[in-house]
C-alpha atoms as a PDB file:
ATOM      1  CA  UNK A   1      22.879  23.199  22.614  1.00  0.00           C
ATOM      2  CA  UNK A   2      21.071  20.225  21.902  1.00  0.00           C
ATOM      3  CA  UNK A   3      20.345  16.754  23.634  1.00  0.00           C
ATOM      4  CA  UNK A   4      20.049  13.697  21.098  1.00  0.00           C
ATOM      5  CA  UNK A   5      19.867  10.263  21.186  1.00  0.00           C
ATOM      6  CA  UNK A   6      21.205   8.071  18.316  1.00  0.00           C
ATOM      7  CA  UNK A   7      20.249   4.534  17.866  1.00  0.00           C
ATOM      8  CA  UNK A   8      22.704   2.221  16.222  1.00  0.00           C
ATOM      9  CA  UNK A   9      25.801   4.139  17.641  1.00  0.00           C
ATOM     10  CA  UNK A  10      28.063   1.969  19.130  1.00  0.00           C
ATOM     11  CA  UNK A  11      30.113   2.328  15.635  1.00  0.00           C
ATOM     12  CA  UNK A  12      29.721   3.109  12.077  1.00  0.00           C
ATOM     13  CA  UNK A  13      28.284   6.318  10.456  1.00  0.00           C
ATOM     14  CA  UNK A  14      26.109   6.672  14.030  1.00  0.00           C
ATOM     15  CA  UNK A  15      28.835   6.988  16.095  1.00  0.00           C
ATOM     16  CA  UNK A  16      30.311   9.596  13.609  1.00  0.00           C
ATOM     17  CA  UNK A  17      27.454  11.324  13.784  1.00  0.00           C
ATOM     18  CA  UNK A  18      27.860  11.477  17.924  1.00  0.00           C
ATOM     19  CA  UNK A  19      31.398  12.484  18.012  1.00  0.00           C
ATOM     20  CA  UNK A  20      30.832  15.855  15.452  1.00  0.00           C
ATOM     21  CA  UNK A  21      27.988  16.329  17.709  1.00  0.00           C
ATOM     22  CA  UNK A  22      29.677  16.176  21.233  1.00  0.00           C
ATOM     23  CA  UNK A  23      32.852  18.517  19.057  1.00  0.00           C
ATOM     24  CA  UNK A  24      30.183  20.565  18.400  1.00  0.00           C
ATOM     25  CA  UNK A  25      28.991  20.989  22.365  1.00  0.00           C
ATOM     26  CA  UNK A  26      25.933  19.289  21.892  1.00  0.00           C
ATOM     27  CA  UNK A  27      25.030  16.598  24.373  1.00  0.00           C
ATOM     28  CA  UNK A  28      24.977  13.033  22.855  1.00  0.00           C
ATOM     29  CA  UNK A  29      23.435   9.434  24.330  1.00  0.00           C
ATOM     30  CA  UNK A  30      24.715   6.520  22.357  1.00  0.00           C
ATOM     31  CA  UNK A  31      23.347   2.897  22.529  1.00  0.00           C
ATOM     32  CA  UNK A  32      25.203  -0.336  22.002  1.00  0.00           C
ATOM     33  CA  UNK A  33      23.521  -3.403  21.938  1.00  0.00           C
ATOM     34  CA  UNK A  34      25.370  -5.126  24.434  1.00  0.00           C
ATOM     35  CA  UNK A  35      26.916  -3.984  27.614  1.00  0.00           C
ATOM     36  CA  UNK A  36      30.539  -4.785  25.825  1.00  0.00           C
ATOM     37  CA  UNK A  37      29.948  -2.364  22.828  1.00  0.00           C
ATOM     38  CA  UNK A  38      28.539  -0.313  25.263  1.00  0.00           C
ATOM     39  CA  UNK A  39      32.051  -0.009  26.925  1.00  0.00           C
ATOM     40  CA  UNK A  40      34.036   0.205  23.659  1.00  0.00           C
ATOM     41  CA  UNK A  41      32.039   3.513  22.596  1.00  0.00           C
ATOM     42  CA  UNK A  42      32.220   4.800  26.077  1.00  0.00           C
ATOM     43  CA  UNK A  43      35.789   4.605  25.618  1.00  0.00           C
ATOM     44  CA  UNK A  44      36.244   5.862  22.683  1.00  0.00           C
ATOM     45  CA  UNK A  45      33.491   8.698  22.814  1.00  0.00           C
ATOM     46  CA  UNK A  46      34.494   9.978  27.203  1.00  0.00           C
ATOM     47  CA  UNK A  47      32.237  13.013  25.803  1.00  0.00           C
ATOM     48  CA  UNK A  48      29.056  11.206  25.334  1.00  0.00           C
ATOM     49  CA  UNK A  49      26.664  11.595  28.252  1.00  0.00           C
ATOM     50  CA  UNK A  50      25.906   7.927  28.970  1.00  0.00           C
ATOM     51  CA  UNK A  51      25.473   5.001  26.372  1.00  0.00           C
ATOM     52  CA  UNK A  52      21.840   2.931  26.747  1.00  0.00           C
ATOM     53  CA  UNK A  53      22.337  -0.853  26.106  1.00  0.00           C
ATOM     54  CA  UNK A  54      19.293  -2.606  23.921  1.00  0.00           C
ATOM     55  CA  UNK A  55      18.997  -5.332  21.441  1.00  0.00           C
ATOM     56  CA  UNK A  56      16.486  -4.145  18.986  1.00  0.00           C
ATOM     57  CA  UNK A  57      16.059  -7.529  17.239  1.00  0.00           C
ATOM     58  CA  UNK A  58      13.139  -8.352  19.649  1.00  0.00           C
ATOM     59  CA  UNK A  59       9.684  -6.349  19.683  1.00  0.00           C
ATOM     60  CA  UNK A  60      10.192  -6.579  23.766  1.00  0.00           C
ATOM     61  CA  UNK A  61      14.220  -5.569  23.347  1.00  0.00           C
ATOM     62  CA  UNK A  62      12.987  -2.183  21.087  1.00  0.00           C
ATOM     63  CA  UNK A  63      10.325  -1.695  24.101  1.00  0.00           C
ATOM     64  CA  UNK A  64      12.542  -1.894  26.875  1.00  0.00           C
ATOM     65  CA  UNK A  65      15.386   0.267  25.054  1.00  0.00           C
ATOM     66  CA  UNK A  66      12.381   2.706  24.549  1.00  0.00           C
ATOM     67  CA  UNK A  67      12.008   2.991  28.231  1.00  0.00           C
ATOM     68  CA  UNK A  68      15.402   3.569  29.520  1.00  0.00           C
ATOM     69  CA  UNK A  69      16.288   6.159  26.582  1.00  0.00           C
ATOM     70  CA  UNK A  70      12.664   7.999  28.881  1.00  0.00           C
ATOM     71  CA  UNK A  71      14.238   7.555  31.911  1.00  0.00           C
ATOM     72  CA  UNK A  72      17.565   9.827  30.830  1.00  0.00           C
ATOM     73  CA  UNK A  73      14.837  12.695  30.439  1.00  0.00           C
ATOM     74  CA  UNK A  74      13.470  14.287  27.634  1.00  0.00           C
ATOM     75  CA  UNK A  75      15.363  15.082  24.044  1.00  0.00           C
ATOM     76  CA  UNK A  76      15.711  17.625  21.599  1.00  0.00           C
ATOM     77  CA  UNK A  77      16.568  14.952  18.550  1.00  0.00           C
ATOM     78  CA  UNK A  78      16.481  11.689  18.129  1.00  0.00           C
ATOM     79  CA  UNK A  79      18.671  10.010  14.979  1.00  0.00           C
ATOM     80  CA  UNK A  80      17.020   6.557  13.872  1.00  0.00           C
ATOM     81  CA  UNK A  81      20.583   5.090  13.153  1.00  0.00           C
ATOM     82  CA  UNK A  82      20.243   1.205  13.920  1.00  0.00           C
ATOM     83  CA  UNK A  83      20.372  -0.914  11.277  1.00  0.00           C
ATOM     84  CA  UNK A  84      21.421  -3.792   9.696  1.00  0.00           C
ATOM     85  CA  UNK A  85      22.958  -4.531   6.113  1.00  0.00           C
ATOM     86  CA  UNK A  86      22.188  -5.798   2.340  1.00  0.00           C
ATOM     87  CA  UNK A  87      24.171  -8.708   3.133  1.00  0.00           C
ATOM     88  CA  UNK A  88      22.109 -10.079   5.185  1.00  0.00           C
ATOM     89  CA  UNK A  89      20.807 -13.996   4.939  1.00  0.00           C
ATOM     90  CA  UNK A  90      17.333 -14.955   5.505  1.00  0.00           C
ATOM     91  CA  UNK A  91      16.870 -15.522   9.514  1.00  0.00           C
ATOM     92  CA  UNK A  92      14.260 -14.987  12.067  1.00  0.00           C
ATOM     93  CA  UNK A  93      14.111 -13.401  15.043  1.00  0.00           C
ATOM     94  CA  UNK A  94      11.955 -15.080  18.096  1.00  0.00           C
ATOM     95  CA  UNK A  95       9.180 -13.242  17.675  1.00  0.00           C
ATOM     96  CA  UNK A  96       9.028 -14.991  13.699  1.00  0.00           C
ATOM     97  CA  UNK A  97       9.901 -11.511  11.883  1.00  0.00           C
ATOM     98  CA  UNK A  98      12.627 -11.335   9.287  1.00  0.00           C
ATOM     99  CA  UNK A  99      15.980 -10.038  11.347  1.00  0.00           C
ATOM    100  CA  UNK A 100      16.172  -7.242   8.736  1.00  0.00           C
ATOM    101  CA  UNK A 101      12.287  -5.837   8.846  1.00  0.00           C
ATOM    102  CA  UNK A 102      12.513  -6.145  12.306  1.00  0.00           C
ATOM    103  CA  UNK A 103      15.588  -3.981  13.026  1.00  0.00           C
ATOM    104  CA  UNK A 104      15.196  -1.540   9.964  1.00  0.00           C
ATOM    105  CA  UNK A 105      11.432  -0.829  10.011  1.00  0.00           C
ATOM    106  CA  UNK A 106       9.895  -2.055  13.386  1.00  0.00           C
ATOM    107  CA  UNK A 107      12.258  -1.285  15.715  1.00  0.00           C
ATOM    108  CA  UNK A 108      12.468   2.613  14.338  1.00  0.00           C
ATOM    109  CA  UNK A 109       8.678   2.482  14.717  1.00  0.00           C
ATOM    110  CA  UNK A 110       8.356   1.350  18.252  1.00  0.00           C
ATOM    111  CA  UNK A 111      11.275   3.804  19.075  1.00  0.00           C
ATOM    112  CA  UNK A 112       9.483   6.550  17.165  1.00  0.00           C
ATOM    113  CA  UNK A 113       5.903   5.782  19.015  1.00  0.00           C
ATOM    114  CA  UNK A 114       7.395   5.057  22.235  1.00  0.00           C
ATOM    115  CA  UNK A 115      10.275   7.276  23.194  1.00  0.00           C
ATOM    116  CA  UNK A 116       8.726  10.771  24.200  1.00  0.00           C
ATOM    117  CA  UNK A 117       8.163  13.379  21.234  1.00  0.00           C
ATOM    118  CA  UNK A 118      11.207  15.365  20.656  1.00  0.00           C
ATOM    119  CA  UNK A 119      11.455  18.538  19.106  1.00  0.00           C
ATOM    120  CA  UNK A 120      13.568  16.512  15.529  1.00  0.00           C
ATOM    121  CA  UNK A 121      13.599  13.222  14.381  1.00  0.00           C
ATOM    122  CA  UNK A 122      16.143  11.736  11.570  1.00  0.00           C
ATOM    123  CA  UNK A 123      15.565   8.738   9.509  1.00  0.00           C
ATOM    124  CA  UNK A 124      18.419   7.085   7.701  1.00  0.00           C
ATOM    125  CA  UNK A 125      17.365   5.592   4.758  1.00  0.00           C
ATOM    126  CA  UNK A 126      19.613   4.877   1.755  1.00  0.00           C
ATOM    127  CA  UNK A 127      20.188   5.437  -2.318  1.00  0.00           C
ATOM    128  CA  UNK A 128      18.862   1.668  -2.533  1.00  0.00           C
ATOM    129  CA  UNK A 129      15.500   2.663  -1.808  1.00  0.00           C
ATOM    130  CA  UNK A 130      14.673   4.718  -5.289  1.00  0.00           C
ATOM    131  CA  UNK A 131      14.616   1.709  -7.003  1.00  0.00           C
ATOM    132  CA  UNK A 132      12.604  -0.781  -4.364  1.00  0.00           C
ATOM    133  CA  UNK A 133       8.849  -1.470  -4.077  1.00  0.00           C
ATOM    134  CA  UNK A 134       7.760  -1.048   0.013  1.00  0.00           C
ATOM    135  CA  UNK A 135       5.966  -4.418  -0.651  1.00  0.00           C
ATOM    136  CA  UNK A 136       3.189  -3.958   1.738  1.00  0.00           C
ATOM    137  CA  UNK A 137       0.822  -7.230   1.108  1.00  0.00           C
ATOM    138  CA  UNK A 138       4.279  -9.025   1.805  1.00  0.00           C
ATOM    139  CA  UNK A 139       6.106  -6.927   4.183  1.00  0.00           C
ATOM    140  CA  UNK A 140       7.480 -10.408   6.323  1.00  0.00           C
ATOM    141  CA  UNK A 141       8.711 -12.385   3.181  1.00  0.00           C
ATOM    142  CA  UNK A 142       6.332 -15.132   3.328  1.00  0.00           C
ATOM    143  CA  UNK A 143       5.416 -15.112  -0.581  1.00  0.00           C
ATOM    144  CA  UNK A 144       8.378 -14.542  -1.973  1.00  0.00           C
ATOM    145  CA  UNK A 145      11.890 -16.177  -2.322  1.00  0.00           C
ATOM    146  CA  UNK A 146      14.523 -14.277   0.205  1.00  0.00           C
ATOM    147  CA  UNK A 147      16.499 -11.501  -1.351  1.00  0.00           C
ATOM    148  CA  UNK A 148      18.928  -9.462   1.310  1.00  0.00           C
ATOM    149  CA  UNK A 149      19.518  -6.642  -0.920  1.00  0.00           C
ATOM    150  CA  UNK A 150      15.729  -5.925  -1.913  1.00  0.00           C
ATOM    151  CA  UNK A 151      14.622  -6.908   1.980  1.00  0.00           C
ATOM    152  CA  UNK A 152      17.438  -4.360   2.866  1.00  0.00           C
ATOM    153  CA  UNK A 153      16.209  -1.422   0.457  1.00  0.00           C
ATOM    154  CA  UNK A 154      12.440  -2.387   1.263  1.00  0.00           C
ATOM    155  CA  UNK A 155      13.533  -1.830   4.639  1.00  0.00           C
ATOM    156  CA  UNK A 156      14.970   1.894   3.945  1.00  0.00           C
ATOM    157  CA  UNK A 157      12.009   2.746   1.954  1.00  0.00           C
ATOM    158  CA  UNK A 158       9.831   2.146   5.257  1.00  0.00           C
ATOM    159  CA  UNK A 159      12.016   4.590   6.988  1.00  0.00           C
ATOM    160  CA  UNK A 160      11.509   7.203   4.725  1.00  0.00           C
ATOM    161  CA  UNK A 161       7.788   6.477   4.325  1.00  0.00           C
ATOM    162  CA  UNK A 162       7.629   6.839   8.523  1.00  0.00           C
ATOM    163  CA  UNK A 163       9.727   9.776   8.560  1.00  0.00           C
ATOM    164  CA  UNK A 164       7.090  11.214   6.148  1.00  0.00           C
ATOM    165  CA  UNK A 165       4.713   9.788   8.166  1.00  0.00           C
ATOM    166  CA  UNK A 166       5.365  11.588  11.346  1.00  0.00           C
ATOM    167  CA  UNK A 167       6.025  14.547   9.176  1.00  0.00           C
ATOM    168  CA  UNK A 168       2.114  14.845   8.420  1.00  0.00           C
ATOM    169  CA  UNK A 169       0.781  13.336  11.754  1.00  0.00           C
ATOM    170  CA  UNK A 170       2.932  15.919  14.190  1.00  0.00           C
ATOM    171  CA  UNK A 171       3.323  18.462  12.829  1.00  0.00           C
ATOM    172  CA  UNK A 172       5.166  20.193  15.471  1.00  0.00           C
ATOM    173  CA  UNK A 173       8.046  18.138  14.684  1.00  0.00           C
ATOM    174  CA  UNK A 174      10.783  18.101  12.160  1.00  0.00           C
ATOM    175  CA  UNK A 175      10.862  14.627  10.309  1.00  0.00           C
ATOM    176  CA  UNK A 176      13.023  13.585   7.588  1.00  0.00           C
ATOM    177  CA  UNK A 177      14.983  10.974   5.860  1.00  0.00           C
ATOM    178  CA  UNK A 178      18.304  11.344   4.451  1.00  0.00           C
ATOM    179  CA  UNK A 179      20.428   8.862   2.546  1.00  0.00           C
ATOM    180  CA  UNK A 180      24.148   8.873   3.707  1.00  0.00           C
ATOM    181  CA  UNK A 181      25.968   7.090   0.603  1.00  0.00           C
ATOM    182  CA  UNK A 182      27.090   4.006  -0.090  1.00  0.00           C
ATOM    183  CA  UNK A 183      30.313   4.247   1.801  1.00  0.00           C
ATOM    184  CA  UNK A 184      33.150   1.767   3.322  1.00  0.00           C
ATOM    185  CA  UNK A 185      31.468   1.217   6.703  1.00  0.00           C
ATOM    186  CA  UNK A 186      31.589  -2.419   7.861  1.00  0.00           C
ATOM    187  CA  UNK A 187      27.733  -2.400   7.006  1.00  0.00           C
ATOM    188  CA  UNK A 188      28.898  -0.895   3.175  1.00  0.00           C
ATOM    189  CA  UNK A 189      31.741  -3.056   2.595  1.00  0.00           C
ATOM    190  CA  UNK A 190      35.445  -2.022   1.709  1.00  0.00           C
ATOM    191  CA  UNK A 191      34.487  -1.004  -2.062  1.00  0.00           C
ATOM    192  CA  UNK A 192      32.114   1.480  -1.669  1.00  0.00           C
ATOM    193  CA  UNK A 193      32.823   4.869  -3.318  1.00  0.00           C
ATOM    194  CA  UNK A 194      30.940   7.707  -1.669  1.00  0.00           C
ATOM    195  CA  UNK A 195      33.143   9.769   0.691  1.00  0.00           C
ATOM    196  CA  UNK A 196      33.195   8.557   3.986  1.00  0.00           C
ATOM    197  CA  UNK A 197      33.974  11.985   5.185  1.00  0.00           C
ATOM    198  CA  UNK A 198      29.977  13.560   4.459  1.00  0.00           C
ATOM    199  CA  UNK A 199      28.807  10.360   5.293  1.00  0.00           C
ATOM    200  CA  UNK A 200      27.503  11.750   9.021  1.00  0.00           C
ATOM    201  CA  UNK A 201      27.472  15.323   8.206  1.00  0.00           C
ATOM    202  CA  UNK A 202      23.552  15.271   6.877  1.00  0.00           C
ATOM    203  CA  UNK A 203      22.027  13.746  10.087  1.00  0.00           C
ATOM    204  CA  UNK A 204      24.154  15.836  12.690  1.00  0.00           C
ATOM    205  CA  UNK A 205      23.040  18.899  10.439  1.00  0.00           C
ATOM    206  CA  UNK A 206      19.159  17.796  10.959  1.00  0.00           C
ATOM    207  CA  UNK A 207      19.696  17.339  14.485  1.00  0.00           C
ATOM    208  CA  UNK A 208      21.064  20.379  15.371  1.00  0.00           C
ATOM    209  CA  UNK A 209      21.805  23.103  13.218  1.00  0.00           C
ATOM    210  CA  UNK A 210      20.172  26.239  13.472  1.00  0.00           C
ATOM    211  CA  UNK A 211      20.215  26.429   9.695  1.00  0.00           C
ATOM    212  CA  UNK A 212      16.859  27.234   8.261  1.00  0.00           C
ATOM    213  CA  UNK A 213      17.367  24.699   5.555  1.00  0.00           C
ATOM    214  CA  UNK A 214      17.601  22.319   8.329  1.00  0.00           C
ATOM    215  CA  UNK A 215      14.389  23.300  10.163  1.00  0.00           C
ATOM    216  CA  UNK A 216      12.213  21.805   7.872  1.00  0.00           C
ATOM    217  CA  UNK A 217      10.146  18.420   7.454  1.00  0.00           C
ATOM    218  CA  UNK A 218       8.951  15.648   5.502  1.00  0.00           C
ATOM    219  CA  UNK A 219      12.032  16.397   3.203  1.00  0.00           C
ATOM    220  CA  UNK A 220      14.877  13.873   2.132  1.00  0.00           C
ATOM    221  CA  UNK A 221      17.967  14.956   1.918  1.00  0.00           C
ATOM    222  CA  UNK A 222      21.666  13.566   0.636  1.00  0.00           C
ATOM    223  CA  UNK A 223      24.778  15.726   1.148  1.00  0.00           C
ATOM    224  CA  UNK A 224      23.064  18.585   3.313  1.00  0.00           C
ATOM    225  CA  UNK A 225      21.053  19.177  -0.257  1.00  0.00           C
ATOM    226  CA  UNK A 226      17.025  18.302  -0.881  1.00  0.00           C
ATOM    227  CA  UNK A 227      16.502  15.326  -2.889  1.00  0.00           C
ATOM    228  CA  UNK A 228      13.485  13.414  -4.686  1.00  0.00           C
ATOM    229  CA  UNK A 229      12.969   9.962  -2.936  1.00  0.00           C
ATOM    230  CA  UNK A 230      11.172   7.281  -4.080  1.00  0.00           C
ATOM    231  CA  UNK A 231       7.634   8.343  -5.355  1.00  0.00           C
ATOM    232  CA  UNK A 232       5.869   5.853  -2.753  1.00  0.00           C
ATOM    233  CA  UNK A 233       7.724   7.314   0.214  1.00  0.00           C
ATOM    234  CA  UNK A 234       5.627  10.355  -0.087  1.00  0.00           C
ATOM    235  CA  UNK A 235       2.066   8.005  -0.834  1.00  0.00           C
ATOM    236  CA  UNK A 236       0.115   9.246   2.334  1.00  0.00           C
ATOM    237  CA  UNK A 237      -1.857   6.021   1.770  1.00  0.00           C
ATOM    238  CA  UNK A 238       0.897   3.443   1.704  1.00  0.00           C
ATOM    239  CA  UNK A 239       2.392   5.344   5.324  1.00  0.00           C
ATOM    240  CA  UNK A 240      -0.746   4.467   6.745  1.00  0.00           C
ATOM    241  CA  UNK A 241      -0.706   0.994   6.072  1.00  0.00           C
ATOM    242  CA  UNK A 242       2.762   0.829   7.111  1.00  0.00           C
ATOM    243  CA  UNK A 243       2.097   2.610  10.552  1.00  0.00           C
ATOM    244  CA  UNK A 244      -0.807   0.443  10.365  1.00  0.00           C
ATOM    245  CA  UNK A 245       1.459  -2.928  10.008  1.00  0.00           C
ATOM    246  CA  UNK A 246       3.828  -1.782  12.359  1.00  0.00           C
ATOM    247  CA  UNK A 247       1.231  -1.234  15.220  1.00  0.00           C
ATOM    248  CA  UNK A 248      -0.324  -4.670  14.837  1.00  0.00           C
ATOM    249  CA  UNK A 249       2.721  -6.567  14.686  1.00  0.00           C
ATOM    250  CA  UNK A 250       4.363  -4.523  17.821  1.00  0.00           C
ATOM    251  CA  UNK A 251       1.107  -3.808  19.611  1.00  0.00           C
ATOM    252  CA  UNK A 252       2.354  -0.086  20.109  1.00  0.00           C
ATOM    253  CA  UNK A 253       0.130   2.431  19.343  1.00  0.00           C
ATOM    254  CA  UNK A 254       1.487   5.528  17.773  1.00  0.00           C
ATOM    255  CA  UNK A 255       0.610   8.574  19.196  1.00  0.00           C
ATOM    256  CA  UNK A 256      -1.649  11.034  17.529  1.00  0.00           C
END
């Protein structure tokens, strides 16, 4: 069985993803972002093997999540969950980042760089991705007007550009990117019209399975099926840049 850390899994589509996990005898670490989320999913989840509180908004918050997610001990997956919506207004965090680049893209890259190599790793990206630009030469929003929904699918297209990223740069690892649907989470809103019900089943399948359709990397998948992403996703030049962007602005360095 395996051990696997999801970020982001207090509630929503990550904390799905932990409970068919723990029914499926695997052993699951949650985080909540506060210690009071942190008690709600211990509640509700008994199974999960502890639940590691960290704000990711800050560079210093991903950091120190980073390091107590070490000190449970090594894991076999890790599920980059944590995010936040296309809803979201124009704010920044204190370190002067845009509240959605910095949870989306920067945190998954300091947890990525900093939490120690596991054997999987699972991006969550999204279907609004196909259609964005990753926007490198403007990656904080300082040229343009604000726009949540293209900030938000810029956002997923990093994910899947990193999880291709790691694919090519370790390769004993399997990286990939999945979207999960637009479904009713609180993040997706009451009118969205994927099924909720294979919402989580693609990222608990790339954590665990034993499937050989699962053991692969630098794929992207939707549904437990292979799918085309975004052409630049797969731009080995453009993940560079981004793993480039993402180590200045964090000072983390990503292991080679």
């Amino acid at each position: 069985m395996a051990r696997i850390f999801i970020s982001g899994s207090s509630t929503g589509l990550g904390f799905m993803a932990a409970e068919l996990l723990a029914a499926q005898g695997h052993q699951v670490v949650l985080h909540a972002r506060n210690a009071a989320r942190a008690e709600v999913a211990r509640r509700a989840l008994p199974k999960a093997e502890a639940v590691v509180v960290g704000d990711l908004e800050t560079i210093a918050g991903a950091k120190a999540l980073a390091t107590r997610v070490n000190e449970l001990g090594r894991f076999h997956t890790v599920i980059h969950n944590a995010a936040v919506g296309y809803r979201e207004g124009q704010r920044l965090t204190t370190d002067g980042l845009p509240h959605v680049f910095a949870i989306n893209t920067l945190s998954a890259y300091i947890l990525t760089a900093l939490i120690e190599k596991p054997k999987r790793l699972v991006y969550l990206s999204s279907g609004m991705h196909h259609d964005a630009d990753a926007n490198l030469d403007d990656i904080l929003w300082r040229k343009r007007r604000w726009n949540g929904s293209a900030a938000y699918a810029e956002s997923k297209l990093h994910d899947a550009m990193m999880a291709f990223a790691i694919a090519r740069r370790w390769p004993d690892v399997f990286s990939n990117a999945l979207e999960p649907g637009w479904v009713p989470t609180r993040m997706g809103g009451p009118g969205a019209p994927d099924d909720m019900d294979q919402a989580h089943r693609t990222q608990a399948w790339l954590a665990a399975s034993d499937d050989p359709q699962a053991q692969v990397s630098g794929q992207y998948f939707y549904h437990l099926r292979p799918l085309a992403p975004n052409p630049q996703a797969k731009d080995a030049a453009l993940q560079n840049r981004l793993i480039a962007l993402c180590e200045k602005l964090s000072s983390v360095h990503l292991p080679a």
